[in-house]
Protein backbone atom coordinates (compact mmCIF):
# COMPACT_ATOMS: atom_id res chain seq x y z
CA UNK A 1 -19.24 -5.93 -10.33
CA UNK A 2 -18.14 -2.38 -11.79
CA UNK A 3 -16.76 -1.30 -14.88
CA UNK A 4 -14.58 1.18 -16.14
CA UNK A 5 -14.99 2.16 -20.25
CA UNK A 6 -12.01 4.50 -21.07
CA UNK A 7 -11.78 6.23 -24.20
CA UNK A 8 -8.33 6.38 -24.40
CA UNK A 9 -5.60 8.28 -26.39
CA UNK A 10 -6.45 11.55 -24.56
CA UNK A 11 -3.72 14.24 -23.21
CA UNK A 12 -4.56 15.32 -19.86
CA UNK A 13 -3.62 18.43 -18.19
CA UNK A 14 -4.52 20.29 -14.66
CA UNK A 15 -3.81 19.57 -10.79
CA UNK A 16 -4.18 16.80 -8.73
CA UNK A 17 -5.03 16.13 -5.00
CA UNK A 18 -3.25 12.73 -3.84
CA UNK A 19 -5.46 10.88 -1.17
CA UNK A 20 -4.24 9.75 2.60
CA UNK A 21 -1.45 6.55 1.93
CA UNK A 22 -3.28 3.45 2.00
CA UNK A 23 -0.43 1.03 3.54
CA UNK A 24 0.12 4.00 6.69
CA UNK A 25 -3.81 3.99 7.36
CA UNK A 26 -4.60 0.72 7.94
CA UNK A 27 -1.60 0.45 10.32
CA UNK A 28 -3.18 3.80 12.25
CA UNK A 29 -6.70 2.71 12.77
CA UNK A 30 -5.76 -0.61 13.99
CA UNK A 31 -3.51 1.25 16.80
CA UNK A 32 -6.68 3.18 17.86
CA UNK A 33 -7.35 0.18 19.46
CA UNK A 34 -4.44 0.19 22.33
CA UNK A 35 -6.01 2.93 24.03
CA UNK A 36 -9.31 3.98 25.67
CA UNK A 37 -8.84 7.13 25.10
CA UNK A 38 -10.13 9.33 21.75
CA UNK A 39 -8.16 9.66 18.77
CA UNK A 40 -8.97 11.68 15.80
CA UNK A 41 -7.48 10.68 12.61
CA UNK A 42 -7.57 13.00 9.39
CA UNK A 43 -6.20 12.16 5.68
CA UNK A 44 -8.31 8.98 5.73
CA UNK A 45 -9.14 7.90 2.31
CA UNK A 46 -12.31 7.34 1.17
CA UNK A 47 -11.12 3.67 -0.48
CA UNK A 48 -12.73 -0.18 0.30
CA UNK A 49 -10.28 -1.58 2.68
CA UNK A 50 -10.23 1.72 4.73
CA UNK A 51 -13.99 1.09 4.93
CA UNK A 52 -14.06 -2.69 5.74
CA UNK A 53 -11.51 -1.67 8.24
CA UNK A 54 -13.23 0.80 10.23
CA UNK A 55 -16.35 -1.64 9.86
CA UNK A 56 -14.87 -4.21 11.94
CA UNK A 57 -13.76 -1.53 14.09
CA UNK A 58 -17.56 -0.67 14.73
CA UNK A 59 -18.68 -4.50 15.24
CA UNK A 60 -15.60 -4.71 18.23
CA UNK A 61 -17.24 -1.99 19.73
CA UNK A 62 -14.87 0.99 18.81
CA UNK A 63 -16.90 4.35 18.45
CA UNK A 64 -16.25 6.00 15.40
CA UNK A 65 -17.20 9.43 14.28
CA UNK A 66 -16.82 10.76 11.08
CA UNK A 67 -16.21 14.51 11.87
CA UNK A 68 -15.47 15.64 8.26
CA UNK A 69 -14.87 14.46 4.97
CA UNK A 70 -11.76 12.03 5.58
CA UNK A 71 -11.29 12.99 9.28
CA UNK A 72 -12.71 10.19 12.00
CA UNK A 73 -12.36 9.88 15.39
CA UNK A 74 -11.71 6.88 17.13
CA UNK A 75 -12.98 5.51 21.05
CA UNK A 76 -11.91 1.84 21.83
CA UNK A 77 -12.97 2.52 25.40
CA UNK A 78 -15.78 -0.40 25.42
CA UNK A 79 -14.35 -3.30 23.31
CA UNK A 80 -16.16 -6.70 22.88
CA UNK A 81 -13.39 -9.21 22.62
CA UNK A 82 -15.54 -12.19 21.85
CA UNK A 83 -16.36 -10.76 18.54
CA UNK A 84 -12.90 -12.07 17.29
CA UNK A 85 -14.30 -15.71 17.92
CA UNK A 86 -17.88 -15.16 16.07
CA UNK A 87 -18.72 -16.32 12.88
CA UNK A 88 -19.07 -12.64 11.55
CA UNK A 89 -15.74 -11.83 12.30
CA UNK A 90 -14.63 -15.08 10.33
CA UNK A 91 -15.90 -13.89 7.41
CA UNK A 92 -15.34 -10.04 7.65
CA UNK A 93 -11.77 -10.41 8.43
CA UNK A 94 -11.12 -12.86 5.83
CA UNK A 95 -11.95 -10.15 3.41
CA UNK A 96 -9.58 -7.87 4.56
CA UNK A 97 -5.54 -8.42 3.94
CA UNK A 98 -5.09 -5.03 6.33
CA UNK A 99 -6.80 -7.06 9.11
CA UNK A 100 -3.96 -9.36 10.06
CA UNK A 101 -2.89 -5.72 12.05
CA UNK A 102 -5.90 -5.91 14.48
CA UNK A 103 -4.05 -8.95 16.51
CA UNK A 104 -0.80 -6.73 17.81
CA UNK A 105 -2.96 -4.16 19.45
CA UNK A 106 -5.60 -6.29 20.61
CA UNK A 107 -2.99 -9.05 21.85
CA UNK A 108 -1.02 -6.12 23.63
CA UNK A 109 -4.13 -4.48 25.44
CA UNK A 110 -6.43 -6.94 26.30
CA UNK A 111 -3.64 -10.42 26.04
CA UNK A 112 -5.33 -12.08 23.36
CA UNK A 113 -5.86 -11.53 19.32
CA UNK A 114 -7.30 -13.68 16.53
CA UNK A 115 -7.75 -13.44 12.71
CA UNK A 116 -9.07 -15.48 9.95
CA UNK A 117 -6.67 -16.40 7.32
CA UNK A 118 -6.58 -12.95 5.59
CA UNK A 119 -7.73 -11.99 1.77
CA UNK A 120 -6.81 -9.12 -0.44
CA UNK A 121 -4.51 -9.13 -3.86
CA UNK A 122 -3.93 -12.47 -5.66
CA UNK A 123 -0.23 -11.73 -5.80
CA UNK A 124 1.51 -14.63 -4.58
CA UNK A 125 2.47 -15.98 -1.39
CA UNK A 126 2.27 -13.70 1.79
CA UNK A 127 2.70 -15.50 4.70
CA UNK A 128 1.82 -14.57 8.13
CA UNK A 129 5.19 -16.20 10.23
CA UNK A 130 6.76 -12.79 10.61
CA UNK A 131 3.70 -11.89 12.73
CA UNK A 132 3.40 -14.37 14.90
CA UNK A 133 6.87 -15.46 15.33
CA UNK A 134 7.24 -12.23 17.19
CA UNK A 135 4.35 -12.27 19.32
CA UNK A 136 5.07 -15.97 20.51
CA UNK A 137 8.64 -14.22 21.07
CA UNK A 138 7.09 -11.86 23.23
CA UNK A 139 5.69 -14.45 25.34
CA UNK A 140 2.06 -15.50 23.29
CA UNK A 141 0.89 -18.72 22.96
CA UNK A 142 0.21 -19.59 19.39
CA UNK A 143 -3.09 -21.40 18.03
CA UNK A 144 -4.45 -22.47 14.41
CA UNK A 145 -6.91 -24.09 13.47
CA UNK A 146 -6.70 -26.26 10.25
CA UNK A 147 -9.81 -26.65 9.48
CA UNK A 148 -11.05 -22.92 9.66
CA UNK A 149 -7.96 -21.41 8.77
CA UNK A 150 -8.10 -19.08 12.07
CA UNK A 151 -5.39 -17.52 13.85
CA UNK A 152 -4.63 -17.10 17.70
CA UNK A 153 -2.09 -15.74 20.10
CA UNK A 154 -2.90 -15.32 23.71
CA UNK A 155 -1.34 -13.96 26.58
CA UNK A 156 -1.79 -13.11 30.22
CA UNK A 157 1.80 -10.92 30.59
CA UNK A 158 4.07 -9.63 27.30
CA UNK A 159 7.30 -9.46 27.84
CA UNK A 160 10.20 -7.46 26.45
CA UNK A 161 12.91 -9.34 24.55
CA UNK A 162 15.25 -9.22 21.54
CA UNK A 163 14.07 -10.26 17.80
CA UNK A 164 15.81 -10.56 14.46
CA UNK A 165 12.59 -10.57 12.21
CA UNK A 166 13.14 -13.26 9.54
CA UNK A 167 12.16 -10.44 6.73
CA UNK A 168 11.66 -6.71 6.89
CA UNK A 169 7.83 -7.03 6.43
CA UNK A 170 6.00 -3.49 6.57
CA UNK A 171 2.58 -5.27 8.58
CA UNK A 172 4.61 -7.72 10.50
CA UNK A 173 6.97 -4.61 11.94
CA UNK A 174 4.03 -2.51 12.62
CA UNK A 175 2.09 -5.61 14.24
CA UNK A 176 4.80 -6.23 16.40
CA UNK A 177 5.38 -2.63 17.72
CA UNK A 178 2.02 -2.43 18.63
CA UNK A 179 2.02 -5.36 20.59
CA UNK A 180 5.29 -4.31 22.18
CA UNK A 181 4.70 -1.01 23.29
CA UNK A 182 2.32 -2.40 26.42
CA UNK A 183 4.72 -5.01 26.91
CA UNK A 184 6.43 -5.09 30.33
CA UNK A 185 10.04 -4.16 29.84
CA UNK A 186 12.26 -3.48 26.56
CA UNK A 187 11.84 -4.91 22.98
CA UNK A 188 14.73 -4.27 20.49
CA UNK A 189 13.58 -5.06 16.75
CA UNK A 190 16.62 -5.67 14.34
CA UNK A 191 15.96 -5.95 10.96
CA UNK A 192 12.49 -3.85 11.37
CA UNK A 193 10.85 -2.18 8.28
CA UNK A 194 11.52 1.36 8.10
CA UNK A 195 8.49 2.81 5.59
CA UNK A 196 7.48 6.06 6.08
CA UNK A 197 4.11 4.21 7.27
CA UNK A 198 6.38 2.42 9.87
CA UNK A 199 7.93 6.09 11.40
CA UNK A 200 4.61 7.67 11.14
CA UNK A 201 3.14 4.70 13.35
CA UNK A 202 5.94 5.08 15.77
CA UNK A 203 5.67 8.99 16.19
CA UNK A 204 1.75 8.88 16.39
CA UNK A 205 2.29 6.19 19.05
CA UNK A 206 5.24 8.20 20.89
CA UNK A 207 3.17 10.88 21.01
CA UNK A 208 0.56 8.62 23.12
CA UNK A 209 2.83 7.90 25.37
CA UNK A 210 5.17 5.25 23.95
CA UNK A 211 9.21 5.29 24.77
CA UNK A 212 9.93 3.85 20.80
CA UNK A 213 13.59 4.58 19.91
CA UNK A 214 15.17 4.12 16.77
CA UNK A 215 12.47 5.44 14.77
CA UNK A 216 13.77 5.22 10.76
CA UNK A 217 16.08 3.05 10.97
CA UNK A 218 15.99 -1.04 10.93
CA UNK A 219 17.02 -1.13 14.87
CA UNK A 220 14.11 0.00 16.93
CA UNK A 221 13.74 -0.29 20.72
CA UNK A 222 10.58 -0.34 22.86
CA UNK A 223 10.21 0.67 26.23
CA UNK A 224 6.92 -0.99 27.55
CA UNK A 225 4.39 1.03 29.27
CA UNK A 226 1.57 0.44 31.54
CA UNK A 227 -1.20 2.42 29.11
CA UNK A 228 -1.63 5.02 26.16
CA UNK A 229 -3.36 8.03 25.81
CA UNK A 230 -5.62 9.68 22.93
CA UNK A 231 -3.92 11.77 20.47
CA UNK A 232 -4.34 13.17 16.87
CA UNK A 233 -2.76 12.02 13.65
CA UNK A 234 -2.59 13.57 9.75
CA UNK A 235 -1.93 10.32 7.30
CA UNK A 236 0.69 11.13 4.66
CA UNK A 237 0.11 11.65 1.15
CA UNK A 238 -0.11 7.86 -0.51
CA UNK A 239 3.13 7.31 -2.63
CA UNK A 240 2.00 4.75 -4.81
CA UNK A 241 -0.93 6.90 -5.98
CA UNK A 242 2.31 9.60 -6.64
CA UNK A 243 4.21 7.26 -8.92
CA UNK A 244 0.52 6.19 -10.36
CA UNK A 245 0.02 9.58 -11.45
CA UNK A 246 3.47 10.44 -13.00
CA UNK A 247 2.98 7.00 -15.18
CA UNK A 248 -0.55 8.11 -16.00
CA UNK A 249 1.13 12.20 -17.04
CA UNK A 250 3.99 9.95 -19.17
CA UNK A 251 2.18 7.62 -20.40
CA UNK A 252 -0.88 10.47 -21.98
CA UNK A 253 1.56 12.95 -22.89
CA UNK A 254 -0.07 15.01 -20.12
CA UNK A 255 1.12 18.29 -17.83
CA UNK A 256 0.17 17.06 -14.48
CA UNK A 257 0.87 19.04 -11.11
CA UNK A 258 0.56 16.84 -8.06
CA UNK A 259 0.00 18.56 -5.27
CA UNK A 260 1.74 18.41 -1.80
CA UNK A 261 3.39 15.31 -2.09
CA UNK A 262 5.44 15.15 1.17
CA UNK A 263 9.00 14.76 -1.18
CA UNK A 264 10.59 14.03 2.06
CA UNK A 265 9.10 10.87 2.30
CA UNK A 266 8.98 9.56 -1.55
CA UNK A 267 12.63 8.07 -1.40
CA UNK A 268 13.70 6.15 -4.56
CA UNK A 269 10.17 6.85 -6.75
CA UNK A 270 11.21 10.56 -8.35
CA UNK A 271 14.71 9.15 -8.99
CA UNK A 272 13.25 5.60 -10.62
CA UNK A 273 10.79 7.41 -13.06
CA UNK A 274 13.87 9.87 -13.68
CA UNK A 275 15.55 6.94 -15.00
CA UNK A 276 12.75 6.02 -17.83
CA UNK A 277 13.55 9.26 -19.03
CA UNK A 278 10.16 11.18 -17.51
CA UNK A 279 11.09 14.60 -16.47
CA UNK A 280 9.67 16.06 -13.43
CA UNK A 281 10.09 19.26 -11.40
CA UNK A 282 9.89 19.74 -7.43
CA UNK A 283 8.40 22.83 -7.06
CA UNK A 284 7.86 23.46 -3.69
CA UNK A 285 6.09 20.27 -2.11
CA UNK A 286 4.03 20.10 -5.74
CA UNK A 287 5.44 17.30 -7.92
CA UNK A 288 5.30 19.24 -11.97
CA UNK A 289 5.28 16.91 -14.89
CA UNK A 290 5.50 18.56 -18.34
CA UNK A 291 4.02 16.97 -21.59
CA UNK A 292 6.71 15.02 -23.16
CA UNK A 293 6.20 13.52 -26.62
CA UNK A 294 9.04 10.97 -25.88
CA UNK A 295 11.00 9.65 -22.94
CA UNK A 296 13.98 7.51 -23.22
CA UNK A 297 14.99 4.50 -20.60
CA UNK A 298 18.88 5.42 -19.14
CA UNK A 299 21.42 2.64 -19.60
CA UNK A 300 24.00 1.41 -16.74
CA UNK A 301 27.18 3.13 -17.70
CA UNK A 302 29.01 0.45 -18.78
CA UNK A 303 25.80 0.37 -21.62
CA UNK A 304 24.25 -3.13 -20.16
CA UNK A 305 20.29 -3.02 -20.31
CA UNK A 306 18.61 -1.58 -16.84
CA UNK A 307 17.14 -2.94 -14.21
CA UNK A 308 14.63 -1.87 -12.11
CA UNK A 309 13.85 -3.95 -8.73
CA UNK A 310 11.93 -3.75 -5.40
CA UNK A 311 14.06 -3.40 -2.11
CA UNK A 312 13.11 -3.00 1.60
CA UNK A 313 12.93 0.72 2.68
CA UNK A 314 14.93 2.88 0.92
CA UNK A 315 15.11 0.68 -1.76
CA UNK A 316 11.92 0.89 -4.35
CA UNK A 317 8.84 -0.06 -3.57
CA UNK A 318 7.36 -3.17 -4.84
CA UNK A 319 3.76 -1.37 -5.18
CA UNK A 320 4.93 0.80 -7.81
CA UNK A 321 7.12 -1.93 -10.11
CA UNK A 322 3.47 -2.79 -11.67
CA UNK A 323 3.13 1.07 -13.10
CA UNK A 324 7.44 1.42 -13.76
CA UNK A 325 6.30 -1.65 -16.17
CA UNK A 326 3.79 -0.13 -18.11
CA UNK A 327 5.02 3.21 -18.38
CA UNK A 328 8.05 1.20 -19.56
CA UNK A 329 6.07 0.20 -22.90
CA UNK A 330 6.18 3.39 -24.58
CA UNK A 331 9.86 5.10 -23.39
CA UNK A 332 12.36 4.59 -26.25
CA UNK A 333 14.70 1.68 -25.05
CA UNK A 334 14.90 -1.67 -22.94
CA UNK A 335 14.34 -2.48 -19.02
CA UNK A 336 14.39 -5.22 -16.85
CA UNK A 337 11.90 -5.31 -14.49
CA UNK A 338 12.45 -7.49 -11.20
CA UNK A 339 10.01 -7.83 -8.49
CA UNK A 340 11.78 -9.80 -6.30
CA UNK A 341 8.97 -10.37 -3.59
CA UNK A 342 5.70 -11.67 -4.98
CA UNK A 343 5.90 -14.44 -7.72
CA UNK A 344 2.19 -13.99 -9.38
CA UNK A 345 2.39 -10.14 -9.66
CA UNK A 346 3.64 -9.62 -13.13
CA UNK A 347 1.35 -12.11 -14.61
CA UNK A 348 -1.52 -9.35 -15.58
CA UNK A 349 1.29 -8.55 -18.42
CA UNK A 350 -0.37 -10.88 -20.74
CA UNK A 351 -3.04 -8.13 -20.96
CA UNK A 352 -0.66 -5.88 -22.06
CA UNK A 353 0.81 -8.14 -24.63
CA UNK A 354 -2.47 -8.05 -26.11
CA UNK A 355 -2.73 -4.93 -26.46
CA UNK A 356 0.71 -4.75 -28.36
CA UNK A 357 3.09 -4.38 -25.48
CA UNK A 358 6.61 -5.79 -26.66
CA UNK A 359 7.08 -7.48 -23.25
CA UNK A 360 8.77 -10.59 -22.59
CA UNK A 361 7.76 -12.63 -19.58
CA UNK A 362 11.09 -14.05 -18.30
CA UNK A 363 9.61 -16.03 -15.18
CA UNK A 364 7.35 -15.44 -12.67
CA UNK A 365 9.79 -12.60 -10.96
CA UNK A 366 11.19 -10.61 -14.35
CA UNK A 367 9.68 -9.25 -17.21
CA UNK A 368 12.04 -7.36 -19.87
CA UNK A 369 10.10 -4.32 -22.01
CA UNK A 370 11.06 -3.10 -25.01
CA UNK A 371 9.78 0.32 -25.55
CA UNK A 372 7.79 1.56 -28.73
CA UNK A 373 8.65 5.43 -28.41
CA UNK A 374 4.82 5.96 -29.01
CA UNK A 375 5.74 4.77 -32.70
CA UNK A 376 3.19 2.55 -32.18
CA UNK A 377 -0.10 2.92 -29.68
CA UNK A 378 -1.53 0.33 -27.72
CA UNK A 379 -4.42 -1.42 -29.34
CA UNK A 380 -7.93 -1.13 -26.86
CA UNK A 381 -9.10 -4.16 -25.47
CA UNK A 382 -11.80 -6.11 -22.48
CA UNK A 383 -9.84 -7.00 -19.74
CA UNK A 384 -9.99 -7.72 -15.35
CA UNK A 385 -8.56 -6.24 -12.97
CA UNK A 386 -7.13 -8.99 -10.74
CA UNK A 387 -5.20 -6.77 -7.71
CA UNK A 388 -5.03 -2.87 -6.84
CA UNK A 389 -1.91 -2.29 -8.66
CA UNK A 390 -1.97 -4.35 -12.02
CA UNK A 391 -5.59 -2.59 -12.14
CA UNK A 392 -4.14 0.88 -12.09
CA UNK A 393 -1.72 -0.36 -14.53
CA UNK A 394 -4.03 -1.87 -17.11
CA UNK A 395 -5.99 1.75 -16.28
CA UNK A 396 -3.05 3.48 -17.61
CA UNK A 397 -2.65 1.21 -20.42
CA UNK A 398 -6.12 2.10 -21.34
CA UNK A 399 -6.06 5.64 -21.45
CA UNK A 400 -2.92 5.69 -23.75
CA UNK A 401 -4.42 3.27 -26.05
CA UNK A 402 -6.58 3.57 -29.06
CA UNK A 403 -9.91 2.94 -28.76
CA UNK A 404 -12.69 1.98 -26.11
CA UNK A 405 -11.27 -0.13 -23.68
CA UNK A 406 -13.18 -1.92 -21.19
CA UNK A 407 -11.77 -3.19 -17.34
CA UNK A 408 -13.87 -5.60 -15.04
CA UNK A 409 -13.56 -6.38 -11.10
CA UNK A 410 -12.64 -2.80 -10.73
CA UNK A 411 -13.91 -3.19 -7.38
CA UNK A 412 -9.75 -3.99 -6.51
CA UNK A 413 -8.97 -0.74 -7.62
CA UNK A 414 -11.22 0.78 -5.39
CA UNK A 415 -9.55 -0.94 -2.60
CA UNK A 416 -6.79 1.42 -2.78
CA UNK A 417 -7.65 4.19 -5.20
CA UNK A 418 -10.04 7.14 -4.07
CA UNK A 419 -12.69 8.27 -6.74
CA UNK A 420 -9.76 7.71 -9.76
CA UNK A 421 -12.57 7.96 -12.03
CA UNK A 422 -13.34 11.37 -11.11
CA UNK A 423 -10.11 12.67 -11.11
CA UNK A 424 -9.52 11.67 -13.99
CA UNK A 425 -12.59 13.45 -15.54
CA UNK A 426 -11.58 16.55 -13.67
CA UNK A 427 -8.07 16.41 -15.67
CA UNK A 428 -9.93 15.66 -19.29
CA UNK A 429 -10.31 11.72 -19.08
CA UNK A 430 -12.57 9.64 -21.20
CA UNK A 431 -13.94 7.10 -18.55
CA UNK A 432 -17.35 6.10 -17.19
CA UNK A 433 -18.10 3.67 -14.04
CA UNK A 434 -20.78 1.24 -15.67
């Protein structure tokens, strides 16, 4: 397994590049699959999941060409369907969280779609039932198997109807659309996820011939149609590695300029850091951070202590509570942080509290910080990364502390992080991948 070593305790300073989002990408090249046709995508990052994705594409028989650095284009126009039923699919998909999104386009093209129980972040509890209470909704037939933990809907006609998805779940709203949109007849979606991923899955696939209404909002209606054409696609700029950058900028007392961020589509995050007291500039599409030797937390007006939380679409994203929490540590003041959707996702704070982090684990959903205004640094220390975006955070941790500090299993941050390392160096970071 890698390693990072970070010196930390270093200002930064310069420009940085973010990478294609993650959480839209995964939902893209799984809707390659719904047509024959070509269909080039660009913006793809260069990160693990992407590439254990688009290796299960190439085992199912998609043809993929890499036509530049993070631009691909897709075929599916010679798929082998009994891959989903061998043994190497088994254990390739159980790697993958992101592969739960193959079954919607696969069930929706060729009628039927499996999946091993999925992998991915040790976060908690993410259950599948959103997913496949739609498709059986839609007219699949639902199978598991106990003993292998494997998946199966199966169809030979999808049919329109109406849904109220029990949760507004990102994957499970962009599973069901592409299942829907070859369904015969009209699909309404109430209480649908509305990400920025979700609208840019819904405009690539209106643009290949899809009737998808409602696109933004939590009310979306499909018109089926027979068959989809090729088209070509730009992935967003990934938010999460936007708010991981202004956390890194606050939390090294660094000037950071990140580059054409799409502000349009970053909601809640610029406000959020706002309120820890990190001041940041829109200038142009560029997100500007100036060094700051201090940053205070706001209060809520009536002076009670505030809380930060995770929301569906607008609300904040849960992805980014990890870094809020660490930057946290060194603002002047007090927050509560409450992720309200995974119950094992604040636990890397131990690490933290090692380190000398004044944080108080309240239960497994809240954590309250008390910030040390940089009056005292965090001490450097061994630790593991144990999902994408506690690694990032104990990163960040790292390169404000003092001293060497050293983070295993960085092979999660990879999953969703392109070449950190080297952007980092590029901005006057101490780290080396062992």
């Amino acid at each position: 397994m890698g390693v990072f070593k970070i010196e930390g305790g270093h200002s930064l300073q310069g420009e940085v590049i973010p990478q294609g989002a993650k959480n839209e990408v995964l939902q893209i090249i799984c809707a390659t699959l719904l047509t024959p046709e070509e269909v080039v995508v660009d913006n793809v990052p260069d990160i693990i999941d992407v590439n254990k994705l688009i290796t299960i594409l190439k085992k199912l028989g998609v043809k993929v060409t890499k036509l530049a650095s993070h631009k691909y284009s897709f075929k599916a126009d010679n798929i082998d369907v009994s891959y989903l039923e061998s043994e190497a699919f088994k254990k390739d998909g159980s790697s993958l969280r992101g592969s739960i999104m193959l079954v919607g386009p696969l069930l929706g093209r060729f009628g039927k779609g499996y999946i091993p129980r999925p992998g991915g972040d040790k976060i908690g509890r993410r259950r599948l039932d959103t997913h496949f209470l739609g498709f059986i909704k839609l007219g699949a037939k639902f199978r598991y198997n106990k003993e292998e933990y494997f998946y199966g809907v199966e169809a030979d006609e999808l049919h329109g109807t109406f849904m109220l998805l029990d949760e507004a779940s990102v994957t499970g709203t962009a599973n069901i659309i592409m299942a829907a949109v070859l369904a015969n007849g009209t699909t309404t979606i109430y209480n649908a996820a509305c990400e920025p991923y979700i609208q840019q899955l819904c405009k690539m696939l209106n643009r290949m011939g899809a009737n998808i209404q409602g696109v933004s909002s939590n009310l979306l209606t499909i018109h089926g149609v027979k068959n989809l054409k090729g088209t070509n696609h730009r992935v967003l700029p990934d938010m999460i590695e936007i708010g991981s950058w202004i956390g890194i900028a606050a939390m090294t007392k660094s000037e950071i300029t990140i580059k054409n961020v799409s502000w349009e589509n970053l909601g809640q995050i610029p406000n959020t850091f706002k309120k820890l007291g990190i001041k940041l500039e829109k200038r142009n599409d560029d997100i500007y951070i100036p060094k700051q030797e201090h940053y205070e937390i706001e209060n809520f007006i009536d002076g009670s202590i505030l809380t930060i939380s995770d929301a569906p679409w607008p609300g904040f994203t849960p992805d980014l509570l990890s870094i809020i929490l660490v930057t946290a540590t060194q603002a002047k003041g007090t927050v509560l942080i409450h992720q309200k959707m995974f119950e094992s996702r604040l636990f890397f704070v131990d690490k933290l509290i090692d380190m000398g982090a004044k944080v108080i684990l309240c239960d497994p959903h809240r954590a309250t910080v008390v910030g040390y205004d940089f009056e005292s640094q965090l001490k450097a220390t061994t630790m593991t990364s144990p999902d994408i975006r506690a690694g990032v955070s104990l990163l960040i941790a790292a390169l404000s502390a003092k001293g060497t500090s050293t983070i295993h299993n960085i092979e999660q941050i990879d999953r969703g992080y392109d070449k950190i390392d080297e952007k980092l160096r590029k901005l006057g970071a101490k780290i080396e991948r062992v």
